[in-house]
Structure formats: C-alpha cells, structure tokens
Protein backbone atom coordinates (compact mmCIF):
# COMPACT_ATOMS: atom_id res chain seq x y z
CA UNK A 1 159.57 -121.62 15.43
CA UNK A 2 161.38 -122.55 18.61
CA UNK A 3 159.77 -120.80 21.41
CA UNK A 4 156.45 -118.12 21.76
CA UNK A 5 156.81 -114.75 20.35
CA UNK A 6 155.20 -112.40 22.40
CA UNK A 7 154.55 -108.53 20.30
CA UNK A 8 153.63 -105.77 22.41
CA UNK A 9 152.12 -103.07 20.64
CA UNK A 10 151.51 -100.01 22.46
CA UNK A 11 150.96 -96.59 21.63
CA UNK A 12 147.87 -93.65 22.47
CA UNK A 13 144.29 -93.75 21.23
CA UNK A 14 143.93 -93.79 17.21
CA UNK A 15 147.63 -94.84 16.50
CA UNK A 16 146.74 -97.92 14.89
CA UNK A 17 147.51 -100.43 17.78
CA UNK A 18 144.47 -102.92 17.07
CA UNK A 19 144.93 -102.69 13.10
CA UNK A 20 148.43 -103.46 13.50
CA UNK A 21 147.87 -106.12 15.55
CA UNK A 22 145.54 -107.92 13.05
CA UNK A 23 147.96 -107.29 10.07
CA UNK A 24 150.68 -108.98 11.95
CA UNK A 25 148.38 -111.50 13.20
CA UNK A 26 147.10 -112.37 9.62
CA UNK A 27 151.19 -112.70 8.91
CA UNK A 28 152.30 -114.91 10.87
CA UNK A 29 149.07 -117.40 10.01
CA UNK A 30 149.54 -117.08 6.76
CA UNK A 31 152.95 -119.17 8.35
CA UNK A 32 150.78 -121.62 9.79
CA UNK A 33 151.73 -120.01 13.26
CA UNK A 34 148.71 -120.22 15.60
CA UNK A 35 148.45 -116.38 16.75
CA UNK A 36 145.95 -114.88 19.57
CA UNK A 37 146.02 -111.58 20.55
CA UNK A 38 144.68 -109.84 23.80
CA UNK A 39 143.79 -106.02 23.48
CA UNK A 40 143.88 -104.62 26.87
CA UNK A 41 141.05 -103.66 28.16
CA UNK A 42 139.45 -107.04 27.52
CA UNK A 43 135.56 -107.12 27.90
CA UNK A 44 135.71 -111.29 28.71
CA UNK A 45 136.97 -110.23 32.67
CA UNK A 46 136.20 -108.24 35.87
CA UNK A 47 139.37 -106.09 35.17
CA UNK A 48 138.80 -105.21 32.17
CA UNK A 49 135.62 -104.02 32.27
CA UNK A 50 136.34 -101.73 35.36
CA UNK A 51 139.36 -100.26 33.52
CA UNK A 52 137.10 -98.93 30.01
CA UNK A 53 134.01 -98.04 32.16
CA UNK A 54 136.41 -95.93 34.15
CA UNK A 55 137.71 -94.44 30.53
CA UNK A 56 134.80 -93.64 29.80
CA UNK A 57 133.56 -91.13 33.03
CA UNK A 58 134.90 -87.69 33.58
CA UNK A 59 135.48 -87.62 36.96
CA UNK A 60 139.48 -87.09 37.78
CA UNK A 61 140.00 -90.36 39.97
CA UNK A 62 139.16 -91.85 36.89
CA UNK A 63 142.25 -91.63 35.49
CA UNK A 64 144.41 -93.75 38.38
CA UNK A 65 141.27 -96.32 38.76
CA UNK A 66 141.62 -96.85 34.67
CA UNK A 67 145.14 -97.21 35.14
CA UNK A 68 145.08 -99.77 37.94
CA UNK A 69 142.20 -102.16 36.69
CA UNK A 70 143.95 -101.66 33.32
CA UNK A 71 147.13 -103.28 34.44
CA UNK A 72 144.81 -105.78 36.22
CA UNK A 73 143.39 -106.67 33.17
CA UNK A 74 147.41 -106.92 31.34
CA UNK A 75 148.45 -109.35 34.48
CA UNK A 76 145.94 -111.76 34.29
CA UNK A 77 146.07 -112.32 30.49
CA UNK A 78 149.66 -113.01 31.08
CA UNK A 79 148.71 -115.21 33.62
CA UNK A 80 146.45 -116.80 31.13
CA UNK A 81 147.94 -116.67 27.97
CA UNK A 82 151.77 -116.31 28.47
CA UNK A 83 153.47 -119.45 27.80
CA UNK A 84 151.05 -121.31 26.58
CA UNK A 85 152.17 -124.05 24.35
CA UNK A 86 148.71 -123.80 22.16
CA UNK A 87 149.99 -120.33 21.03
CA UNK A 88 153.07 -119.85 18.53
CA UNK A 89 152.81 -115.84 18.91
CA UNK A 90 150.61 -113.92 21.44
CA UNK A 91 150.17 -110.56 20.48
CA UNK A 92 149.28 -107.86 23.55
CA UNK A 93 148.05 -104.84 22.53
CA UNK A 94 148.40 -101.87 25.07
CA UNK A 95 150.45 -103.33 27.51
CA UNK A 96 153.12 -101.24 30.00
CA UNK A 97 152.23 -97.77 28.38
CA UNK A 98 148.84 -97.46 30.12
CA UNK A 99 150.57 -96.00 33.40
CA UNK A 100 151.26 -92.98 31.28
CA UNK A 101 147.43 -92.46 32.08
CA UNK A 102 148.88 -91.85 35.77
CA UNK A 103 149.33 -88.57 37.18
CA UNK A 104 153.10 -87.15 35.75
CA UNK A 105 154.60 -87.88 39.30
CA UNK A 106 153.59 -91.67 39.56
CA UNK A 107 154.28 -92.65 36.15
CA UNK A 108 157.99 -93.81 36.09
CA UNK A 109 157.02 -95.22 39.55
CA UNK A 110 154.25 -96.83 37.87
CA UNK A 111 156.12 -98.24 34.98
CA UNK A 112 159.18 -99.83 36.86
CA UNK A 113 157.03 -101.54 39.56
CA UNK A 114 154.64 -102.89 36.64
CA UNK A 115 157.72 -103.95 34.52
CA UNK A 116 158.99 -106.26 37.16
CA UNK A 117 155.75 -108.16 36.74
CA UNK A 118 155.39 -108.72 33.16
CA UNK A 119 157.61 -110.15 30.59
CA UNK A 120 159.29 -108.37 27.85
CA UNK A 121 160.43 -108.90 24.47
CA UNK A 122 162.53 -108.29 21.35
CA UNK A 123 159.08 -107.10 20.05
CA UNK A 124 157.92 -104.41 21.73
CA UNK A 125 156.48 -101.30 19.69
CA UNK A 126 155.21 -98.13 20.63
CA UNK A 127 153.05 -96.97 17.77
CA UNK A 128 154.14 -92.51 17.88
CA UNK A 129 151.56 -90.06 15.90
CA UNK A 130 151.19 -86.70 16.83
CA UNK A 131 148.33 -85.06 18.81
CA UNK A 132 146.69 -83.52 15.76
CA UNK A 133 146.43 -86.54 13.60
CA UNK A 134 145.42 -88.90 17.34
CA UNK A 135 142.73 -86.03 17.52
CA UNK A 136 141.68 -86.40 14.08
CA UNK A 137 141.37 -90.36 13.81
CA UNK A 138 138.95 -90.15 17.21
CA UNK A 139 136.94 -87.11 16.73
CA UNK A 140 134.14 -89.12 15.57
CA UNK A 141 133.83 -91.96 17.91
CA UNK A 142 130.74 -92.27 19.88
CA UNK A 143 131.92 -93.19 23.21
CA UNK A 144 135.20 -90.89 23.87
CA UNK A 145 137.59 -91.84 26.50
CA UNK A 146 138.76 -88.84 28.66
CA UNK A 147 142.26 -88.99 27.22
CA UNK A 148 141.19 -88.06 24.13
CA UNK A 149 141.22 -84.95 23.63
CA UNK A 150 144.57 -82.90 21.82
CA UNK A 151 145.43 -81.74 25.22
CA UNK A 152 145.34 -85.26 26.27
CA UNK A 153 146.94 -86.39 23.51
CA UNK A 154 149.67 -83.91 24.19
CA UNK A 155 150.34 -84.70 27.97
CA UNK A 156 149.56 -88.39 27.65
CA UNK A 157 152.38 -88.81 24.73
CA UNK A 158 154.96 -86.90 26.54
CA UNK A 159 154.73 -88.82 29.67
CA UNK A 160 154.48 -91.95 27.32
CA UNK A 161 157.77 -91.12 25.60
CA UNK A 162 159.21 -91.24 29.00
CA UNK A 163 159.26 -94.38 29.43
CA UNK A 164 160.06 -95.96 26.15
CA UNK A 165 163.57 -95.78 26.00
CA UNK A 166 164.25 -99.34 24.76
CA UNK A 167 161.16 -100.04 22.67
CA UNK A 168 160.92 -99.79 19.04
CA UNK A 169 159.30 -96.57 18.07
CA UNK A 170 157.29 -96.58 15.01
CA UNK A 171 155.98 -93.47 13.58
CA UNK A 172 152.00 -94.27 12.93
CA UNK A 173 151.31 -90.82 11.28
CA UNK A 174 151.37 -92.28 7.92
CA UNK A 175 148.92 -94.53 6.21
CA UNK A 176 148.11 -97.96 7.73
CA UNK A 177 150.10 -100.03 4.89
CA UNK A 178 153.39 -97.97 5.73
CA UNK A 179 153.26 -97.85 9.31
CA UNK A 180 152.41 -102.38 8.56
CA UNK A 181 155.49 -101.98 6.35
CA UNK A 182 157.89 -100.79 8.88
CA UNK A 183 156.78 -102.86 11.57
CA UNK A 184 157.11 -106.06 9.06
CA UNK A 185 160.79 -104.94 8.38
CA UNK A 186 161.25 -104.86 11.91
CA UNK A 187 159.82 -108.30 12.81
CA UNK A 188 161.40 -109.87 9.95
CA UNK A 189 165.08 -108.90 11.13
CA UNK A 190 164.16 -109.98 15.06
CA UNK A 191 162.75 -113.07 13.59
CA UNK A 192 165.72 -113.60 11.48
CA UNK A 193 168.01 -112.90 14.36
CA UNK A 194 166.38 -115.45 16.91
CA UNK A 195 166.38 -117.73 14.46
C-alpha cells in the first residue's frame, strides 16, 4: 500500500458503526496492514469524556455541549493519529455526522465549518437503518444516550441525511455479515482503483 487509508464510518446509534469497524479492521490485518481505529467519543482524553457524559444527561444544552466536545474529541485524534507513518489504515468511527446532534438550524453550519478542518476520503460511509430497527438494537442498553429514542432516531437521521450527499450510504438494516459484505465490495473497488 502506497499511502494511509483513512475509513470513516458514520451513521446513528445501533447501526453497526463499531462492528463494522472491527470486521474491516480484522481485513485489512489479515493483509499484514497495521490498522488502529479511533471511535469517537474516546474515553483515553478530556474531550471525549465531556462529549459521552454530556450524552448521557437529559438536560437540552446537552445536546450542543455533546456536539462540541464530540468534534473536540474527532480533531485531536486527527491531530494524533492522521498521518502517521506507524499506521497503514486508520479507521474513525463517528466522525463529521455528530453535528447532526445540533439543533436543525446549526447543522449544515456545523458540518461545513467542521469539514474544513478534517480530512476526507474515498472511504467514507454512513451506515442508514431506520428508526424502528435503531430503536430496537438499543432498547436494552443500560446507559441510554438522549438521542435514542425513535423520535430521536427520526429527527437525528433526517438532519443526518442532510449532509451526506457525497458519502457512501450503506443500508445497515440487514444482518451484520451483509451490511460487512457490501461495505467489503465497496472497499475492494476504491482499493482497486487507488491502486
């Protein structure tokens, strides 16, 4: 491989993001690659553990402090990670999408001025499932965010979908091995291509 692949994989609450992650992880080692991957909010840094203790409380201010500790938390892994020549491919996991967690208004706003900041990639996949099956893969977690709920499921996805015009949508509705399937077809042709 010639230069680091970066993978974004992005996408609501249940969709699969941090399985997905590890599948594609566990491919490219079995490649000999050397793979890390950084799933946003980190516990290992000041940002990150602002941004999920701020998930995690009801109150409606919440939901703009989560989103700006959150992209903290993205920045400085970047900062840390991004480029580094001990890494073949650095997988992020929830990356831009998070300022669809911003009030409807702020989150194009939000999106643009945090995409000039970060770098993007061939590989960049928004993991889609509708609200009812997002509702149904969290209903029995202990420690709920305030997003998830179906209503924020519904509202949350919408203003997602805004924003991810050029990414690669995969639909994560089905089982985890054909969601893993599509993505690998995916990666395979981009890998092929800048190649």
């Amino acid at each position: 491989m010639n230069k680091m692949r970066l993978i974004i994989i992005d996408g609501l609450d249940g969709s699969g993001k941090d399985t997905q992650a590890q599948l594609i992880k566990t491919k490219y080692e079995k490649k000999g690659e050397r793979v890390c991957i950084r799933s946003h909010p980190e516990s290992d840094n000041f940002f990150g553990k602002k941004a999920k203790k701020a998930l995690l409380e009801k109150r409606k201010i919440n939901k703009i402090k989560a989103s700006i500790f959150y992209m903290m938390d993205v920045l400085r892994s970047i900062r840390k990670y991004h480029r580094k020549e001990k890494y073949d491919t650095i997988i992020m996991v929830r990356y831009l999408v998070g300022t669809a967690y911003l009030p409807k208004k702020l989150v194009k706003v939000g999106y643009r001025f945090f995409e000039n900041f970060v770098p993007t990639s061939d590989y960049m996949f928004f993991l889609d499932a509708a609200p009812d099956v997002l509702a149904k893969r969290v209903e029995g977690r202990s420690n709920r965010e305030i997003f998830e709920t179906f209503e924020g499921f519904v509202n949350v996805r919408n203003k997602a979908l805004s924003v991810v015009h050029d990414w690669i949508i995969i639909d994560a509705s089905d089982p985890i091995e054909d969601v893993f399937s599509k993505i690998e077809g995916v990666l395979d042709t981009i890998d092929l291509k800048n190649n």
